[in-house]
Protein backbone atom coordinates (compact mmCIF):
# COMPACT_ATOMS: atom_id res chain seq x y z
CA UNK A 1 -9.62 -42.25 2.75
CA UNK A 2 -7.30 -40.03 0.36
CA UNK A 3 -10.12 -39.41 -2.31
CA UNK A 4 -12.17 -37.30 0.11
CA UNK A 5 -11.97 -35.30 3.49
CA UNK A 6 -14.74 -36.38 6.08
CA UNK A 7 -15.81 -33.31 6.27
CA UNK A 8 -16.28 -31.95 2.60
CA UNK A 9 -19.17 -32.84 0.66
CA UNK A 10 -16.69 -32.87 -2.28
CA UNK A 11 -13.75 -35.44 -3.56
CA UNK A 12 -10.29 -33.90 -3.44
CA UNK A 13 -9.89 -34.44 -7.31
CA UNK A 14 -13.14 -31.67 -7.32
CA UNK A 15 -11.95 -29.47 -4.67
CA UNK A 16 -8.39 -29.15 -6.41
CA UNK A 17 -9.97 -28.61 -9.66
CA UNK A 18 -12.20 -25.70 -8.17
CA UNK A 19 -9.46 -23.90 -6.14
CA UNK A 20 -7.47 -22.57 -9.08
CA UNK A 21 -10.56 -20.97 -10.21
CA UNK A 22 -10.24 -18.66 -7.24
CA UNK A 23 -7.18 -17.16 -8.75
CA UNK A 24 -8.51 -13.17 -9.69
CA UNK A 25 -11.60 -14.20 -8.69
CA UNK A 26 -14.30 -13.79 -5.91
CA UNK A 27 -16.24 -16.68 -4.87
CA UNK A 28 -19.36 -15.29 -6.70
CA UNK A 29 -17.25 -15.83 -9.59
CA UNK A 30 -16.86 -19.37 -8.98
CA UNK A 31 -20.11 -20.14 -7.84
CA UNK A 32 -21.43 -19.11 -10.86
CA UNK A 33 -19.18 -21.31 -13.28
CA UNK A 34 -19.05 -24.66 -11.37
CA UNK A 35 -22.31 -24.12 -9.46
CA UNK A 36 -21.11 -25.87 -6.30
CA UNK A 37 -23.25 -23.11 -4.11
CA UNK A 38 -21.79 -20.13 -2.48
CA UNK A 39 -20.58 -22.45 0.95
CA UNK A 40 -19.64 -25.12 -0.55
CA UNK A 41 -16.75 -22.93 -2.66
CA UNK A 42 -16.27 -21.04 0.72
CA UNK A 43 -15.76 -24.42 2.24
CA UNK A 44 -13.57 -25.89 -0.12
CA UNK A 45 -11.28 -22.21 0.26
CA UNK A 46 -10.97 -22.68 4.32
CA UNK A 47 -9.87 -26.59 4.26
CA UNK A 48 -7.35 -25.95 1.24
CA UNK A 49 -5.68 -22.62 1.91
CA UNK A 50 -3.61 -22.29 5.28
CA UNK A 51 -5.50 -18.94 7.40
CA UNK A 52 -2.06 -18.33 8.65
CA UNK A 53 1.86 -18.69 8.88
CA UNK A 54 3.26 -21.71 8.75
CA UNK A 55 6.81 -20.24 10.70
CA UNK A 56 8.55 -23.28 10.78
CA UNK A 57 8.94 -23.22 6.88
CA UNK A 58 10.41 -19.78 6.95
CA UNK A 59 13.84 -18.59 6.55
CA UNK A 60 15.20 -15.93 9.47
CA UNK A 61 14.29 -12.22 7.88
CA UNK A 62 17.03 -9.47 6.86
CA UNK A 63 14.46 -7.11 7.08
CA UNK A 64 10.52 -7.39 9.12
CA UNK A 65 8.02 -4.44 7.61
CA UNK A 66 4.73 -3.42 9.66
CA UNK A 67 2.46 -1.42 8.28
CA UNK A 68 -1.52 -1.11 8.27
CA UNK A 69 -4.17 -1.03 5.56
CA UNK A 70 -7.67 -0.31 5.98
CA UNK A 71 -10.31 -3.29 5.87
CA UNK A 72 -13.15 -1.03 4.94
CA UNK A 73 -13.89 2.67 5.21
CA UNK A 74 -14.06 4.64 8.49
CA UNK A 75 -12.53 4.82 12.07
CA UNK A 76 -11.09 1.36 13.68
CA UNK A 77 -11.22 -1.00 10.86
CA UNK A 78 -7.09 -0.72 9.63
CA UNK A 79 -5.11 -3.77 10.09
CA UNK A 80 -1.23 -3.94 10.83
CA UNK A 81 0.71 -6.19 8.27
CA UNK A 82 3.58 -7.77 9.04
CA UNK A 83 6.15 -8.73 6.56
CA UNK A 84 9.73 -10.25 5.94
CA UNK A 85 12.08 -9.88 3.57
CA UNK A 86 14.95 -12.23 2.60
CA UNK A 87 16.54 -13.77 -0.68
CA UNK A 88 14.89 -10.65 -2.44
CA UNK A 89 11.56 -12.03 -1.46
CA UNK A 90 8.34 -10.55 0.95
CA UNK A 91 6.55 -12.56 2.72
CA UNK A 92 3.70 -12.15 4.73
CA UNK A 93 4.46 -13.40 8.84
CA UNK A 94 1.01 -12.39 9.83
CA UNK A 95 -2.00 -10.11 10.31
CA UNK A 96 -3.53 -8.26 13.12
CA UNK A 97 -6.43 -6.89 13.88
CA UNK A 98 -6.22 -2.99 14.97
CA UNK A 99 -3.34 -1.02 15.15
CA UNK A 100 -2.35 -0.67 18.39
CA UNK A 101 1.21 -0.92 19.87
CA UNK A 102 0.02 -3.91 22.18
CA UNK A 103 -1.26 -6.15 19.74
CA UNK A 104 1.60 -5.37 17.39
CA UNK A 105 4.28 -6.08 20.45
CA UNK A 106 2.00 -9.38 21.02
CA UNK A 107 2.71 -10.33 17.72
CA UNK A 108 6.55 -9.86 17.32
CA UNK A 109 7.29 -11.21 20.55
CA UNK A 110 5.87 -14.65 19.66
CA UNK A 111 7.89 -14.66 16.71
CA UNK A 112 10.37 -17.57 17.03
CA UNK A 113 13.67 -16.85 18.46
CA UNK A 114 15.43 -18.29 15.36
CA UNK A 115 13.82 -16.15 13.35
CA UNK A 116 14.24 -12.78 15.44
CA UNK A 117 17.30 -13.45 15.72
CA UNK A 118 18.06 -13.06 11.54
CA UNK A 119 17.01 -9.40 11.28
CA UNK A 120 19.01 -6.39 10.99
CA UNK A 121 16.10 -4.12 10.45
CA UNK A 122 12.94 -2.98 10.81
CA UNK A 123 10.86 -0.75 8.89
CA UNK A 124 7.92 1.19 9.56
CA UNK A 125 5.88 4.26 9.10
CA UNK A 126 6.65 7.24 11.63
CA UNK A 127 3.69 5.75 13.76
CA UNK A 128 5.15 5.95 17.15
CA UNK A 129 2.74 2.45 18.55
CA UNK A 130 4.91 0.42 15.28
CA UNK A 131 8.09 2.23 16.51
CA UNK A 132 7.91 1.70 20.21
CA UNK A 133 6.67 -1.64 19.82
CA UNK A 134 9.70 -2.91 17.78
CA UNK A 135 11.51 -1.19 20.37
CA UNK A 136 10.24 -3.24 23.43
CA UNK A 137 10.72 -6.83 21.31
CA UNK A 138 13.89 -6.29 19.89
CA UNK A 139 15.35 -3.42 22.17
CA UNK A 140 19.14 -2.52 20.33
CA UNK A 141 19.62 -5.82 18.45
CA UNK A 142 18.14 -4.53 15.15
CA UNK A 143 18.24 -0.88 13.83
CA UNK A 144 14.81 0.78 13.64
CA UNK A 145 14.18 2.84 10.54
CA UNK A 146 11.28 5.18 10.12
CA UNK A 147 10.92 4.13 6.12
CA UNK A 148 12.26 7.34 3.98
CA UNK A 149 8.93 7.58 1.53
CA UNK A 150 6.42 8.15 5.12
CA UNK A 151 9.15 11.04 5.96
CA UNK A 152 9.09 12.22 2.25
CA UNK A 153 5.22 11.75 2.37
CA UNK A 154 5.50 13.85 5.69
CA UNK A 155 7.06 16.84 4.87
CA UNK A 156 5.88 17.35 1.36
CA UNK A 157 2.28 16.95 2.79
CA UNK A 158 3.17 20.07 5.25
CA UNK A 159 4.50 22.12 1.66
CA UNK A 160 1.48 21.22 0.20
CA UNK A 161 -0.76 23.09 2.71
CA UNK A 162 1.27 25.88 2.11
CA UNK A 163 0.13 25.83 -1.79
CA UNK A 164 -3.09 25.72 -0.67
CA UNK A 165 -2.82 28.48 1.55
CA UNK A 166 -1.11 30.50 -0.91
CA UNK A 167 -3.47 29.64 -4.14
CA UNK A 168 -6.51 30.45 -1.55
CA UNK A 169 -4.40 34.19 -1.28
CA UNK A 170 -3.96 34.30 -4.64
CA UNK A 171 -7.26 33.71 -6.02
CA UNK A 172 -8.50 36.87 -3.68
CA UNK A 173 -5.58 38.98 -4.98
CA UNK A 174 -5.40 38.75 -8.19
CA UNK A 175 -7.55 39.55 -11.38
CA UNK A 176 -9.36 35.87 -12.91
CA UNK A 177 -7.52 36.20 -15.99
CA UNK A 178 -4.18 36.04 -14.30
CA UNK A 179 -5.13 33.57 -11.82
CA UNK A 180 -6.17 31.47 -14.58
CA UNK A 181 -2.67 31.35 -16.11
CA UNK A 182 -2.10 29.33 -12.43
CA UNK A 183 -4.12 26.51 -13.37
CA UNK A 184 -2.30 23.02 -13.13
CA UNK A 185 0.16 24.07 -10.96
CA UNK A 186 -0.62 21.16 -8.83
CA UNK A 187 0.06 18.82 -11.12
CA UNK A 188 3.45 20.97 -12.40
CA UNK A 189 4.49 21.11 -9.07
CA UNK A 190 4.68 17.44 -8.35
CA UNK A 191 6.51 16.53 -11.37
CA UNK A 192 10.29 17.76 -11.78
CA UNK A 193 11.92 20.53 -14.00
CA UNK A 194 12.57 17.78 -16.36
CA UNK A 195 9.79 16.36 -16.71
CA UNK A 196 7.56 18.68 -17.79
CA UNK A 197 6.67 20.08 -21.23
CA UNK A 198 8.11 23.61 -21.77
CA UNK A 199 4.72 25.39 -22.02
CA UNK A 200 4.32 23.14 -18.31
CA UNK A 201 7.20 24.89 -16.70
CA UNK A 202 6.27 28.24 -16.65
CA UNK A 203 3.02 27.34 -14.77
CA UNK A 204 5.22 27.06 -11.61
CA UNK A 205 7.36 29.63 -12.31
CA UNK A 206 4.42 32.28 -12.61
CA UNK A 207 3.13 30.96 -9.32
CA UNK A 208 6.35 31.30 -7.28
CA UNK A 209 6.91 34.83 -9.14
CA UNK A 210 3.34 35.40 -7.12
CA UNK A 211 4.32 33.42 -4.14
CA UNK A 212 8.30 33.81 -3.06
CA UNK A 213 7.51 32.27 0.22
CA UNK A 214 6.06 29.30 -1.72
CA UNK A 215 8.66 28.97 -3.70
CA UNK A 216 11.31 28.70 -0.61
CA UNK A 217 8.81 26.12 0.65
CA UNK A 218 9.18 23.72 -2.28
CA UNK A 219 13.04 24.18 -2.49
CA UNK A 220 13.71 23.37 1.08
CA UNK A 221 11.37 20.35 -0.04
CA UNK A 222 13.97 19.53 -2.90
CA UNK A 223 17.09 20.27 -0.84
CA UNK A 224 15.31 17.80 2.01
CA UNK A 225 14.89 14.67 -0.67
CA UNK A 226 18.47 15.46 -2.29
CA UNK A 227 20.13 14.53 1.45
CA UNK A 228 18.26 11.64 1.54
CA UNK A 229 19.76 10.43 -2.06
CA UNK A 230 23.19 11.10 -1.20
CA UNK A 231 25.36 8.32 -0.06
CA UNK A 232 25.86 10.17 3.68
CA UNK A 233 26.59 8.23 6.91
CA UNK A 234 24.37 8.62 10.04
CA UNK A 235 25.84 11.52 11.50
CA UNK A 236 26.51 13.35 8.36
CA UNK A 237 23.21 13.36 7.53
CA UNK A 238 21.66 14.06 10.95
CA UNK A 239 24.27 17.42 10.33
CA UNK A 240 22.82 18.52 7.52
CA UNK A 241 19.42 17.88 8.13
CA UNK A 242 20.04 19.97 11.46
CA UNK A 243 21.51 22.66 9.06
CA UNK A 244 18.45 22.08 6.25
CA UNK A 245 15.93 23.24 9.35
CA UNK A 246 17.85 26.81 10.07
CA UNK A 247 16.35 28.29 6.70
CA UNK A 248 12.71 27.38 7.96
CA UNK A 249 12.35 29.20 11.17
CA UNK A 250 14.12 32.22 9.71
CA UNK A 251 11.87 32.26 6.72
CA UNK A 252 8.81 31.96 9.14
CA UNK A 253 7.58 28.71 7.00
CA UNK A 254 5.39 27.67 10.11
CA UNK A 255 3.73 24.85 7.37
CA UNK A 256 6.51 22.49 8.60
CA UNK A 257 5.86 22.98 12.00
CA UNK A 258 4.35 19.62 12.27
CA UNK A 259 7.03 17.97 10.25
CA UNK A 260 9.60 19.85 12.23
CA UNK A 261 8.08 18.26 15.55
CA UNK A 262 7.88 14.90 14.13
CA UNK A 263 11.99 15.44 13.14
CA UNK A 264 12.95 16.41 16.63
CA UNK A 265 10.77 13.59 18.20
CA UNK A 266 12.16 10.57 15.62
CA UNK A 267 15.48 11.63 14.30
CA UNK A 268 17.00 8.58 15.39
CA UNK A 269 14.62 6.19 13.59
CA UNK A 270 14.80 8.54 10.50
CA UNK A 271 18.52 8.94 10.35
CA UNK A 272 18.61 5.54 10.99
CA UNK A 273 18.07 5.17 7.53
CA UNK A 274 21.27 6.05 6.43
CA UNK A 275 23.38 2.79 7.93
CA UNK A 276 21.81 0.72 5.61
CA UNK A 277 19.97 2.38 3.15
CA UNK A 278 16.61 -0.16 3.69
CA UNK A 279 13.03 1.35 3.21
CA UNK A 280 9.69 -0.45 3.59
CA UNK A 281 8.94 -0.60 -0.80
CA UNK A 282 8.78 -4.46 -0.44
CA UNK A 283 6.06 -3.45 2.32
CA UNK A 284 3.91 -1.19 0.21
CA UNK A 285 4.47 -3.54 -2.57
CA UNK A 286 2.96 -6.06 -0.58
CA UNK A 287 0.10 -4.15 0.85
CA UNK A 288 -0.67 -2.64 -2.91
CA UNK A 289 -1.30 -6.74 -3.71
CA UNK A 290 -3.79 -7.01 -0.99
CA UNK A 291 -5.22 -3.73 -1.77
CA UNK A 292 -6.41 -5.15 -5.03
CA UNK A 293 -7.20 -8.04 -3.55
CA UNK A 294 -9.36 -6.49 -1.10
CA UNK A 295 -11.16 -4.12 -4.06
CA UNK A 296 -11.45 -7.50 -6.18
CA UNK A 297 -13.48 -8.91 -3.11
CA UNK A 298 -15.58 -5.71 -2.68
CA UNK A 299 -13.75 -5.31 0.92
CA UNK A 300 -12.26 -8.39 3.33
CA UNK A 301 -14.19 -7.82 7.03
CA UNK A 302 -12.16 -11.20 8.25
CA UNK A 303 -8.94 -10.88 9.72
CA UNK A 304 -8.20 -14.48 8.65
CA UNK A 305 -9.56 -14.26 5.14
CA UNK A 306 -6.39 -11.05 4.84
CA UNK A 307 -3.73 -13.63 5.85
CA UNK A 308 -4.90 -16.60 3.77
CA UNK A 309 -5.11 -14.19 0.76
C-alpha cells in the first residue's frame, strides 16, 4: 500500500514529516519533540535516507578527492573519503573504513568505467597508500597531484619546530624581561607583514634579530609558497624548487630534513600541481561538513551512518 511501508510502524505522511526534523539535529533531538522513541526515529532515518551512492545518477568527475577523517579519537578509527567534483559541485562517491591503500584501491577500481573514465585528476594528501593506490587504478590516464595546502602544511610544520627549538634556546639565553618582549610571536609569525598591527611587527623582528637562523627558516618558507602562486609550468617549477633547496643544506637548516625527503620521494605528484592548478579545497570543504556533523552527533562509530550523512 503507498500510505505505509510493511515494515515501519509509521505512515509515510509521519515518517516524511519527522525526517526534516533531523536537519542540525541528533536523533535525541527528535525523540524528544515528536516522542516517536529513540528506534523508531532511527528506523524511520535507515528506510528514508540512501546508506550509500547511488552511481548511476552521477555525472563522470573532473576531479576525484580522497582524504581521511577521524571517526573518534585514537589509533585505527580514520576513515578515507572519497569525493568528486564536477559542474563546480562535491559530491561524496563513498566511504571506507581504514585507511589503507588496499581498501582505497578496492574502492576506485569498482568505480564504473564511465565514470573513471571523466577524470583528469586526482587529489590527495602526500600519504603514499592514497598516492599509490590511484596509481594502480588509473595508472597514466589521470594526473596525480599531491594537493598544494598538505605540502604547504608540510614544510611549514618542519619551520615551526625550528621556532620551537629556537624559543626553547632563547628562553635559557636571555634575561625574562627581554624574553618577554618575544611573547606572541607565534601568532605574529603566522600572519603576514601586512597583516599585522605595527606594535605586532616588531615582535618578529626582535625574535629573528635573536634568531638569524630562524629567520632564514621562515623566508625560505615564504620564497617556497611564492613558487607555488606563480603561474609556472611543470618543469619550471620543479627548477626552481630544485634551486629553492640549495640555500637549506648550506645554511645547515636540518628542520626540513623531513620535508626535504618527502620532496625528493613525491616531486612528481607535487609538481604535478602545476599542469592544472587543482587542489583538494572542495575535499576539505567537504570533510569540514562532516566534521560538524560528526561533533553535532557526539562522534559517528558507523561507517554507513558517515555516507548517509
Amino acid at each position: 500500500m503507498r500510505w505505509y511501508d510493511s515494515k515501519s510502524p509509521h505512515t509515510r505522511a509521519y515518517e516524511e514529516h519527522v525526517l526534516p526534523g533531523r536537519i542540525n539535529s541528533t536523533v535525541s533531538d527528535v525523540h524528544m519533540k515528536e516522542d516517536p522513541g529513540y528506534e523508531a526515529v532511527m528506523g524511520i532515518t535507515e528506510r528514508r535516507i540512501a546508506s550509500g551512492v547511488n552511481r548511476e545518477d552521477m555525472n563522470r568527475p573532473d576531479i576525484t578527492g580522497i582524504d581521511e577523517i577521524a571517526l573518534k579519537k585514537g589509533h585505527n578509527n580514520s576513515v578515507t573519503i572519497i569525493t568528486s567534483y564536477s559542474d563546480g559541485r562535491a559530491k561524496i562517491l563513498g566511504v571506507v573504513g581504514g585507511r589503507e591503500k588496499q581498501t582505497a584501491e578496492d574502492f576506485l577500481s569498482g568505480i564504473p568505467e564511465r565514470l573513471r573514465t571523466g577524470d583528469r585528476v586526482v587529489c590527495c594528501d602526500m600519504y603514499e597508500g592514497y598516492i599509490n593506490a590511484a596509481g594502480e587504478v588509473f595508472g597514466n590516464k589521470v594526473i596525480i597531484v599531491a594537493d598544494r595546502f598538505h605540502v604547504a602544511e608540510s614544510y611549514r610544520k618542519d619551520s615551526g619546530s625550528l621556532r620551537k627549538q629556537e624559543m626553547k634556546r632563547l628562553k635559557k639565553e636571555l634575561p625574562e624581561k627581554e624574553y618577554g618582549k618575544l611573547k606572541g610571536a607565534m601568532r605574529a609569525l603566522r600572519k603576514k607583514d601586512s597583516e599585522l598591527r605595527s606594535d605586532g611587527r616588531e615582535i618578529p623582528r626582535r625574535l629573528f634579530r635573536h634568531s638569524p637562523l630562524l629567520k632564514i627558516g621562515y623566508e625560505l618558507c615564504d620564497e617556497l609558497t611564492s613558487i607555488f602562486n606563480k603561474p609556472l609550468s611543470k618543469g619550471k617549477a620543479e627548477r626552481e624548487i630544485g634551486v629553492w633547496v640549495e640555500p637549506v643544506g648550506l645554511f645547515g637548516l636540518t628542520c626540513f630534513r623531513k620535508f626535504l625527503s618527502t620532496l625528493k620521494k613525491r616531486m612528481e605528484e607535487i609538481s604535478n600541481y602545476f599542469i592544472e592548478r587543482q587542489t583538494g579545497g572542495f575535499v576539505e570543504g567537504f570533510n569540514n561538513r562532516i566534521k560538524v556533523i560528526k561533533r553535532r552527533c557526539y562522534g559517528i562509530f558507523n561507517v554507513r551512518h558517515s555516507a548517509a550523512g
